[in-house]
C-alpha atoms as a PDB file:
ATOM      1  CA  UNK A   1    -104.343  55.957   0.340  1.00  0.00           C
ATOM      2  CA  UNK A   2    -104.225  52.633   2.231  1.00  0.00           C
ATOM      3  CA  UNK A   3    -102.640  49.123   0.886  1.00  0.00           C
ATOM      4  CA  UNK A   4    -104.453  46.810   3.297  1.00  0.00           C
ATOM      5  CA  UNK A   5    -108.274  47.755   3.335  1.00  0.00           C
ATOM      6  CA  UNK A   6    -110.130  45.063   5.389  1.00  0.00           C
ATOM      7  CA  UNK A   7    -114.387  45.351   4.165  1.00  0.00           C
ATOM      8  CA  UNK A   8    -117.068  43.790   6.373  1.00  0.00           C
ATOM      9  CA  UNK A   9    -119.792  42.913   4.846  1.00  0.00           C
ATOM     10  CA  UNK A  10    -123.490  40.919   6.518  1.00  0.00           C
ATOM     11  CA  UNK A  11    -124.317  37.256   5.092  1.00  0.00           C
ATOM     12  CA  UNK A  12    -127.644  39.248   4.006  1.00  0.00           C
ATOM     13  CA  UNK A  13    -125.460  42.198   2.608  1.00  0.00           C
ATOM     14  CA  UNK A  14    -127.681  42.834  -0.449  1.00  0.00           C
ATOM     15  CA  UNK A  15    -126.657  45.904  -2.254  1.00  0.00           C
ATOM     16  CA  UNK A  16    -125.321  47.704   0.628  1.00  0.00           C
ATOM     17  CA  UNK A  17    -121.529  46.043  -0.150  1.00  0.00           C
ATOM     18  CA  UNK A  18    -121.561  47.979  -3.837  1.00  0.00           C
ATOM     19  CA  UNK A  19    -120.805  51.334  -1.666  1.00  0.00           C
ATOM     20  CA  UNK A  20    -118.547  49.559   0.888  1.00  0.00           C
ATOM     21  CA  UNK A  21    -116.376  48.539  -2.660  1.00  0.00           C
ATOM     22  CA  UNK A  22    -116.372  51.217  -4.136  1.00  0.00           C
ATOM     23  CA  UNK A  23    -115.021  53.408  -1.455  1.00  0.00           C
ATOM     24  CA  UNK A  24    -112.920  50.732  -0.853  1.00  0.00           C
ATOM     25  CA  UNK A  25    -111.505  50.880  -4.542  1.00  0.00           C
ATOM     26  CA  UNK A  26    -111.293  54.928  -4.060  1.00  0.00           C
ATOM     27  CA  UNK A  27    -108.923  54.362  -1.198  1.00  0.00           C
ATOM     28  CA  UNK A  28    -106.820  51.997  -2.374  1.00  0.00           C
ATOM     29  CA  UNK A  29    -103.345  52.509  -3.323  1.00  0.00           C
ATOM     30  CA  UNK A  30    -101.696  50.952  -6.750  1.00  0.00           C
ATOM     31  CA  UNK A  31    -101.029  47.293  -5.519  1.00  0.00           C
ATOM     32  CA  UNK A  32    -102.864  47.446  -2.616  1.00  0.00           C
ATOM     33  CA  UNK A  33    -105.293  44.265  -1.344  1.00  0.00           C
ATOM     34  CA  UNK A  34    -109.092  44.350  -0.133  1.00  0.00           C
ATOM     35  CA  UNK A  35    -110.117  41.977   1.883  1.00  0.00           C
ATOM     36  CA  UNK A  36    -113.972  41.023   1.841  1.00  0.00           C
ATOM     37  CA  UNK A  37    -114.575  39.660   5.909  1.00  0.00           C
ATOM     38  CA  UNK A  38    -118.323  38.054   7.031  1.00  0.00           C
ATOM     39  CA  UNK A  39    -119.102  36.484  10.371  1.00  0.00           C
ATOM     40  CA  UNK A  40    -121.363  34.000  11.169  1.00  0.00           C
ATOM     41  CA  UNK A  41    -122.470  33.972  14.626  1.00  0.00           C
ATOM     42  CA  UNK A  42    -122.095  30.744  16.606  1.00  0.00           C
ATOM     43  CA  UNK A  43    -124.612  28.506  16.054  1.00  0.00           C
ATOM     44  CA  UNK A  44    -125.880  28.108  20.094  1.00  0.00           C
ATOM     45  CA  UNK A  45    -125.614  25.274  21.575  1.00  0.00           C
ATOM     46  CA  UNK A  46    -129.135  24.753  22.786  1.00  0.00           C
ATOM     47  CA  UNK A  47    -129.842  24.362  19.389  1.00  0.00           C
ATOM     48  CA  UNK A  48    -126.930  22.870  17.877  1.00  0.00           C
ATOM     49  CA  UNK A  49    -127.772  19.372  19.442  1.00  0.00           C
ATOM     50  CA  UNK A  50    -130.607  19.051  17.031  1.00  0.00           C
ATOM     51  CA  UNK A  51    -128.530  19.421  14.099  1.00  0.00           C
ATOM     52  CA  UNK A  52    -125.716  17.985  12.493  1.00  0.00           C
ATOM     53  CA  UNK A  53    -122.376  18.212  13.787  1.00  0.00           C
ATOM     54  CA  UNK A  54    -120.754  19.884  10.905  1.00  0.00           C
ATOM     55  CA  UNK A  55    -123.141  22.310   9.928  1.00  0.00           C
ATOM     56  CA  UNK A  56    -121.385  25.423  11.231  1.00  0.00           C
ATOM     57  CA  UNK A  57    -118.278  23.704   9.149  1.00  0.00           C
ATOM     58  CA  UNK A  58    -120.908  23.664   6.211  1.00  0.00           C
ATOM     59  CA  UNK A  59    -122.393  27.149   6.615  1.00  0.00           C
ATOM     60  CA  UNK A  60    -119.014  28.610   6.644  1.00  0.00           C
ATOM     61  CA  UNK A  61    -118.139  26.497   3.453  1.00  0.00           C
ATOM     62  CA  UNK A  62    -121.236  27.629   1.677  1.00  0.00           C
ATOM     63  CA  UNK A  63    -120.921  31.400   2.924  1.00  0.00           C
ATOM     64  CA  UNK A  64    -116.922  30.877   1.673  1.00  0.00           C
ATOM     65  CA  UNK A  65    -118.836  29.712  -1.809  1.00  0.00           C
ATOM     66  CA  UNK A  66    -120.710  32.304  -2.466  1.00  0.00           C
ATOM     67  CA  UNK A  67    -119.007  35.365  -1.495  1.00  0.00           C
ATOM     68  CA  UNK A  68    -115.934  33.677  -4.125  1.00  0.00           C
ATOM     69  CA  UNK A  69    -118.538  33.561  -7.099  1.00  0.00           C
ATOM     70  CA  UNK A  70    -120.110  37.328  -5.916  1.00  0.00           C
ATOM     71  CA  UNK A  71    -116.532  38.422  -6.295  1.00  0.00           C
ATOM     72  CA  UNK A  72    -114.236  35.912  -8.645  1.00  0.00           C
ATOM     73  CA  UNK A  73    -112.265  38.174 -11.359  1.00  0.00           C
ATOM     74  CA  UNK A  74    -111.540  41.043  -9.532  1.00  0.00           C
ATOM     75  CA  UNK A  75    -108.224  41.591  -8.417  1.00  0.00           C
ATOM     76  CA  UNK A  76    -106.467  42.049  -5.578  1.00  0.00           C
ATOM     77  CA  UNK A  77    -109.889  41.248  -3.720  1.00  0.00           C
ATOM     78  CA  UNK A  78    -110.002  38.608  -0.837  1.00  0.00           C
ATOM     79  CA  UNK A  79    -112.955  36.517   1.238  1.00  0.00           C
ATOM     80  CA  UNK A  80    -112.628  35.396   4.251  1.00  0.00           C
ATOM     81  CA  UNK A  81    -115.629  33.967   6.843  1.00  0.00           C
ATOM     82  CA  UNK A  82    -115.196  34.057  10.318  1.00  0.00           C
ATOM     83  CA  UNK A  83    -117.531  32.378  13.241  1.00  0.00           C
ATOM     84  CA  UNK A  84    -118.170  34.883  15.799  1.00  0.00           C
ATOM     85  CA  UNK A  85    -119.188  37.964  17.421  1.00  0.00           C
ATOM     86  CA  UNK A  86    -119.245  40.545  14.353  1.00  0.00           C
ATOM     87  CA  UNK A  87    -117.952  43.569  16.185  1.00  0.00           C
ATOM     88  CA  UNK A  88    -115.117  41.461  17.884  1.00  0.00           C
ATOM     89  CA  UNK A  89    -114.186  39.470  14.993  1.00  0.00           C
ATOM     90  CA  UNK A  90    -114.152  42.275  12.903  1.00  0.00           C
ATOM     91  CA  UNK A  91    -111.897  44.207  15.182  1.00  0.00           C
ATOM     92  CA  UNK A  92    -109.271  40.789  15.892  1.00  0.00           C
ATOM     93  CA  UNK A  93    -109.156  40.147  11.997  1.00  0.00           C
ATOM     94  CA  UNK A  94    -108.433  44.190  11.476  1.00  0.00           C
ATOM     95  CA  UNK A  95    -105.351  43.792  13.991  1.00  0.00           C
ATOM     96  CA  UNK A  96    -104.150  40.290  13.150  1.00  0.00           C
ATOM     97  CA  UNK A  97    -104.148  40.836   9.406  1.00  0.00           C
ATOM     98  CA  UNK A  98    -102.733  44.513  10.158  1.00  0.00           C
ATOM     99  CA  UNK A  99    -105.199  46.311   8.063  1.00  0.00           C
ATOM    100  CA  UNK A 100    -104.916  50.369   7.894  1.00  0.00           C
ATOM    101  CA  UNK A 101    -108.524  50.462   7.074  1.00  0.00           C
ATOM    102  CA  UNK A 102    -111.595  49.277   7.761  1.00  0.00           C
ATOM    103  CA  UNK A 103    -114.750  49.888   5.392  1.00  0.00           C
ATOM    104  CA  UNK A 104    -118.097  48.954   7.091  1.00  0.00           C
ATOM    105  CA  UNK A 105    -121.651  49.966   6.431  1.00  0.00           C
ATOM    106  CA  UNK A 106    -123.953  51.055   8.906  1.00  0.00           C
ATOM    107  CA  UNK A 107    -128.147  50.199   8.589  1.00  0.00           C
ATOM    108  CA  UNK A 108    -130.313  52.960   9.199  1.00  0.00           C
ATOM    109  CA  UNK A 109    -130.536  53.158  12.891  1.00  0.00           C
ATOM    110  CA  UNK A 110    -133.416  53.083  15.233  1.00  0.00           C
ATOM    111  CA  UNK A 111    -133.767  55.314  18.201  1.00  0.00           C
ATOM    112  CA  UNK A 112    -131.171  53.235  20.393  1.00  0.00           C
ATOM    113  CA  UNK A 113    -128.522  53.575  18.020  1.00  0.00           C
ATOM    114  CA  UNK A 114    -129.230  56.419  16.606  1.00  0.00           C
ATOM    115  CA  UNK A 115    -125.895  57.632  14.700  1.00  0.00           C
ATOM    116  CA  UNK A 116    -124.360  54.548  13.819  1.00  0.00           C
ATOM    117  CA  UNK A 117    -125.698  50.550  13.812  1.00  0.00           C
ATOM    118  CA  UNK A 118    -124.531  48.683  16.691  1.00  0.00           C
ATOM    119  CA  UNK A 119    -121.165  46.490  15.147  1.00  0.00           C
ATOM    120  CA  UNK A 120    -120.143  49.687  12.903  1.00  0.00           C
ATOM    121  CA  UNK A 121    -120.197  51.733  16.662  1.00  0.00           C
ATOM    122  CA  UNK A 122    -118.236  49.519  18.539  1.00  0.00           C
ATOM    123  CA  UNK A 123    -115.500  49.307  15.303  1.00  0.00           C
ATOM    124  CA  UNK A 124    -115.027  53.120  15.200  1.00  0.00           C
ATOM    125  CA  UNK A 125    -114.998  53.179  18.714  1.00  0.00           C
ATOM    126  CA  UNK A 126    -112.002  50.405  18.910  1.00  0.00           C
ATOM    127  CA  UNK A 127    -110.670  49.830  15.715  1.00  0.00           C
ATOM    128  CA  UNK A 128    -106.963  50.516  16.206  1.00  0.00           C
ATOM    129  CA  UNK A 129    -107.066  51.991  12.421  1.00  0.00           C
ATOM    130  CA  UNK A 130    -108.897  54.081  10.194  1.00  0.00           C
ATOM    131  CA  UNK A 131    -112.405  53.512   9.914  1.00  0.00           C
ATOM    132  CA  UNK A 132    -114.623  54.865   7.093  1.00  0.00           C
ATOM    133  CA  UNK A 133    -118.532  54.432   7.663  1.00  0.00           C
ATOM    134  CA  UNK A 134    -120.897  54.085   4.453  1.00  0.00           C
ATOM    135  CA  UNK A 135    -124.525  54.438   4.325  1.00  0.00           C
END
């Protein structure tokens, strides 16, 4: 059982966070926390001159919105959005929060990844805790 369980989930996550829960909720001790983590990639900066200059303050804000509504009432259940590279954000916020798990789902894979989806690879491979990978 693990008491800090640390859940990545895409902006675009759909349905595929309903298996990343409930595995979390399987492996969670009595009293335990789940935290729900999404990056946002950095808006580039070719392309961040033609908008305004908060709007990667505003996408977080409105990413921060909805994940809160998606999961309001259940407890011991946290959100927190991050801007940056998924794999590497994932993996910092994993060690700086000193999470014991990490749930992540993995797409179905094309030919060059072929096991595992590119982000959920590079966590198992450096994740400095347990990693479970749903499907």
């Amino acid at each position: 059982m693990y008491t800090n369980i640390l859940v990545p989930v895409a902006p675009d996550h759909g349905a595929v966070v309903g298996s990343s829960m409930q595995a979390a909720r399987a492996l969670l001790s009595p009293g335990g926390t789940i935290t729900v983590l999404t990056v946002i990639e950095a808006i580039p900066s070719y392309i961040s001159q033609y908008l305004p200059q908060d709007q990667q303050d505003r996408n977080v804000a409105e990413t921060e919105a909805q994940l809160a509504t998606e999961f309001a009432g259940q407890a011991g259940v946290a959100v927190v959005v991050k801007v940056g590279h998924a794999a590497q954000t994932i993996l910092d916020v994993a060690e700086e929060g000193k999470h014991d798990c990490v749930i992540i789902a993995s797409h179905r894979p094309g030919l060059q990844d072929y096991f595992l989806g590119s982000t959920a690879a590079r966590v198992v491979r450096h994740a400095q805790c347990g990693v479970h990978v749903t499907r």
